[in-house]
C-alpha atoms as a PDB file:
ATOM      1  CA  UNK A   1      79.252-189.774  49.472  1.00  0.00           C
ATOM      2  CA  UNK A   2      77.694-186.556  50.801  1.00  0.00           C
ATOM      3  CA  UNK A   3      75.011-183.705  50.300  1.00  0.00           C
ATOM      4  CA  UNK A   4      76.322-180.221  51.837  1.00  0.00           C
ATOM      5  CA  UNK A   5      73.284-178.295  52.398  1.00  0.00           C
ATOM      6  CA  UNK A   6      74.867-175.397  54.286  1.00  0.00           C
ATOM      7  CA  UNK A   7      76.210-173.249  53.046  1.00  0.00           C
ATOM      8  CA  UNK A   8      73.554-173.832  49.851  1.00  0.00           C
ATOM      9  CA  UNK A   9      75.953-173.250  47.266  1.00  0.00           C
ATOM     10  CA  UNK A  10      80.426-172.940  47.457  1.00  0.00           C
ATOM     11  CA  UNK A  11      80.527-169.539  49.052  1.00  0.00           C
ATOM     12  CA  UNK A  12      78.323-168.118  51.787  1.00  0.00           C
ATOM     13  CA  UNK A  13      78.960-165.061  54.253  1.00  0.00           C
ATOM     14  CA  UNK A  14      78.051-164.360  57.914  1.00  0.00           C
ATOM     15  CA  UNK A  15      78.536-162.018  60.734  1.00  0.00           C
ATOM     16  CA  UNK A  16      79.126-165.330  63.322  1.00  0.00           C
ATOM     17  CA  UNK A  17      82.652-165.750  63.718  1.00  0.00           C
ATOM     18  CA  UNK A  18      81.409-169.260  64.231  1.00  0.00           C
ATOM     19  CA  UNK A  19      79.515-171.038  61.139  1.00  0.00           C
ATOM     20  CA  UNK A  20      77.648-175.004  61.109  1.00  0.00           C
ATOM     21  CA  UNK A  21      78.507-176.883  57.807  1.00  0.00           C
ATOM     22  CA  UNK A  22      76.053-179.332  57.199  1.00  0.00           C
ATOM     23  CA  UNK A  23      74.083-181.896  55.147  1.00  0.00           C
ATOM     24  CA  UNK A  24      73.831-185.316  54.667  1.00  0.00           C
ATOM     25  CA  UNK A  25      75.320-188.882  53.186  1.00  0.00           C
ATOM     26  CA  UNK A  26      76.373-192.354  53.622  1.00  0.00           C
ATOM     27  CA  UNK A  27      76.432-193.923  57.200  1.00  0.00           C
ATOM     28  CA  UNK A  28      79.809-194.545  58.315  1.00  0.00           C
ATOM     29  CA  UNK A  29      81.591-191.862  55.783  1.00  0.00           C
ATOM     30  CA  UNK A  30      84.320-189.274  58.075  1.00  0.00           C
ATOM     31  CA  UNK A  31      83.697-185.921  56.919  1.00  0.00           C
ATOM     32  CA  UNK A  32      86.989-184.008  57.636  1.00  0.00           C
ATOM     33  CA  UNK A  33      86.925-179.956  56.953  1.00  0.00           C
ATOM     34  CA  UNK A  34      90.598-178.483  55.728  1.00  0.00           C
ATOM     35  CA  UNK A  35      91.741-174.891  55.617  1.00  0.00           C
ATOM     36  CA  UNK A  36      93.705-173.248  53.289  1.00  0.00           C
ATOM     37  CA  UNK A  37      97.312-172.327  54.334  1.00  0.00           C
ATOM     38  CA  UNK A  38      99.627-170.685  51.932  1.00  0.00           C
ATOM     39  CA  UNK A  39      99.021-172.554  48.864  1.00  0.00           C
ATOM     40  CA  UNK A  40      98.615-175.766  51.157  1.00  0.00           C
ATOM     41  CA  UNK A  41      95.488-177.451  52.415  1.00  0.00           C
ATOM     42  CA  UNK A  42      96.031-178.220  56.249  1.00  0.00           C
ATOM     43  CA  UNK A  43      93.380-180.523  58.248  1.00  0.00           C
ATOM     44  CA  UNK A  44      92.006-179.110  60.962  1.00  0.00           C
ATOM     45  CA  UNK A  45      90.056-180.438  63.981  1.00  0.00           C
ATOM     46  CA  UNK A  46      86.783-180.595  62.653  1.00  0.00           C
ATOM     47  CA  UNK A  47      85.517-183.954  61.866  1.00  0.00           C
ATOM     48  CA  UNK A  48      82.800-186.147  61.967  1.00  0.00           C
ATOM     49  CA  UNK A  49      81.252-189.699  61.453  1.00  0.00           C
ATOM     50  CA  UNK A  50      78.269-190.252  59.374  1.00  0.00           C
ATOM     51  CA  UNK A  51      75.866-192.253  61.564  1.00  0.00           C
ATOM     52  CA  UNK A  52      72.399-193.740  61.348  1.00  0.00           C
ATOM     53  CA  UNK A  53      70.589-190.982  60.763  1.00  0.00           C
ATOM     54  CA  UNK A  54      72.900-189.576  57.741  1.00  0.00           C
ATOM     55  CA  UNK A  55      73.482-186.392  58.780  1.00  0.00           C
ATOM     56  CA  UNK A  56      76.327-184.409  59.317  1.00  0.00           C
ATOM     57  CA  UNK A  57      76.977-181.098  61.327  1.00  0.00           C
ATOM     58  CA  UNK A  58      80.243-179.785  61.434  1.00  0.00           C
ATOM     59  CA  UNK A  59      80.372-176.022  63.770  1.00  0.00           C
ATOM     60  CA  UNK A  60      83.816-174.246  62.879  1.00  0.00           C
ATOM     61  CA  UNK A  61      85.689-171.377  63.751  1.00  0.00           C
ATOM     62  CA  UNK A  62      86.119-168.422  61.100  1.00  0.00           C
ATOM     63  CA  UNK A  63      89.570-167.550  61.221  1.00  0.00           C
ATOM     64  CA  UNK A  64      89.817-164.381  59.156  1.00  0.00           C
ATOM     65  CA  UNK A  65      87.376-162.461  56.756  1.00  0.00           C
ATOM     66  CA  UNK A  66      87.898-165.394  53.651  1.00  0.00           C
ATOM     67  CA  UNK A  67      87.992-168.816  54.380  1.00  0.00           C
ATOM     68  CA  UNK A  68      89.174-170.868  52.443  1.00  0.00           C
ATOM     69  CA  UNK A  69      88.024-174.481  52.955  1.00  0.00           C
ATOM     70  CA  UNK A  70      87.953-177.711  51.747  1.00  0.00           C
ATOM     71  CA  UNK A  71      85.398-180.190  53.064  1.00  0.00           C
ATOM     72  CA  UNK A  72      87.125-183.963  52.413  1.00  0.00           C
ATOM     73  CA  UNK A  73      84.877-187.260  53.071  1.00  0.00           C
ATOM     74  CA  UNK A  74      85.626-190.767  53.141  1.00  0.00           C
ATOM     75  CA  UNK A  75      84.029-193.805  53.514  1.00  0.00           C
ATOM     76  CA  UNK A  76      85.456-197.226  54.911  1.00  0.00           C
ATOM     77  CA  UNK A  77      86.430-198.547  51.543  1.00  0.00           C
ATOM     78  CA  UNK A  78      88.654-195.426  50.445  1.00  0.00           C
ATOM     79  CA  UNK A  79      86.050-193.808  48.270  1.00  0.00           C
ATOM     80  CA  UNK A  80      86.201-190.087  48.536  1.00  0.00           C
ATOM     81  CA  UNK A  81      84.942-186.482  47.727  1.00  0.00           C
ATOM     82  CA  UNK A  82      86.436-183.023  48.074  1.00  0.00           C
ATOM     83  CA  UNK A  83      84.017-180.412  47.916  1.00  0.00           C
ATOM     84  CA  UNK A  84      85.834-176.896  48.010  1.00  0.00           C
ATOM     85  CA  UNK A  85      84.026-174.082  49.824  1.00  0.00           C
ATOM     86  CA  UNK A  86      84.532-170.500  50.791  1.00  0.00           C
ATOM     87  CA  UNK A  87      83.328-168.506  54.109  1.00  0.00           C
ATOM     88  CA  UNK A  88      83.520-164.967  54.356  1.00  0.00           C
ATOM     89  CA  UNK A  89      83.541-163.656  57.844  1.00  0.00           C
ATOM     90  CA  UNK A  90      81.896-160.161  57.144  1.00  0.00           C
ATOM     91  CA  UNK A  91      82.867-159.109  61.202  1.00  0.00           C
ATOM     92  CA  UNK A  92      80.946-157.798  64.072  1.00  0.00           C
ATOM     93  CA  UNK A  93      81.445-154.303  63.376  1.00  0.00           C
ATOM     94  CA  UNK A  94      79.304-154.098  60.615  1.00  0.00           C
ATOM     95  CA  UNK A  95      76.508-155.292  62.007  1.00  0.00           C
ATOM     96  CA  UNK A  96      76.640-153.391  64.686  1.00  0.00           C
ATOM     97  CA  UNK A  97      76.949-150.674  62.301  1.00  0.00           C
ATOM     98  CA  UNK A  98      73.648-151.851  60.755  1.00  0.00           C
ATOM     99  CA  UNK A  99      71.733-152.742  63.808  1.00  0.00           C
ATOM    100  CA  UNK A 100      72.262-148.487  65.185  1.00  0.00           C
ATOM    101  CA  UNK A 101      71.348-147.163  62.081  1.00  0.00           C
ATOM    102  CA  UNK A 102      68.508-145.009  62.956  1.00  0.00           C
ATOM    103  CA  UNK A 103      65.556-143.407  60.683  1.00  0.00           C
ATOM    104  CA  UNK A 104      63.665-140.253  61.714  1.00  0.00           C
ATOM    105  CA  UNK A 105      60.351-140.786  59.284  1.00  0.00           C
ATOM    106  CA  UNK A 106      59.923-136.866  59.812  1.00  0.00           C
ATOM    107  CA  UNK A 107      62.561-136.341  57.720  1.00  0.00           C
ATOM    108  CA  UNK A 108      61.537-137.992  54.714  1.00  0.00           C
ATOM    109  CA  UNK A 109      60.300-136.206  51.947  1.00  0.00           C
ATOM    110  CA  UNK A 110      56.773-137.325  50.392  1.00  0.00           C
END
């Protein structure tokens, strides 16, 4: 029923707290995204409708530093497809950890 073509394989990571899961599949197919709870799976309010075009863009909100997810879509007859998939928010810190880093060239030995 659907392509995901972001992230490119189950797990990605990001500094965003907010991430775009997207791709592509049959018109009319409701691609619902799920978070893992516990040991439970619990929808959230991400959704949306296949149209014309057959793509899909779904922007969501990291809630922690692993994300568990589970990306659910359905088409009008009851067919379905679970596609499990796992987001690591790395946090802002480190990047702004990164982006001061510094290098005197002076220093470096030859």
């Amino acid at each position: 029923l659907i392509v995901i073509t972001k992230p490119p394989k189950d797990r990605s990571a990001t500094f965003d707290r907010s991430y775009v899961i997207s791709g592509y599949g049959k018109e009319g197919t409701v691609v619902a995204i799920y978070k893992l709870s516990g040991d439970v799976y619990v929808k959230t309010n991400y959704e949306w409708q296949i149209g014309a075009s057959t793509y899909f863009a779904i922007p969501i909100e990291l809630d922690s530093k692993k994300n568990i997810l589970l990306c659910r879509a359905e088409d009008s007859s009851g067919q379905y497809q679970h596609a499990k998939l796992e987001i690591t928010y790395l946090g802002s810190s480190l990047s702004d950890v990164v982006r001061n880093i510094t290098v005197d060239a002076t220093s470096i030995p030859y």
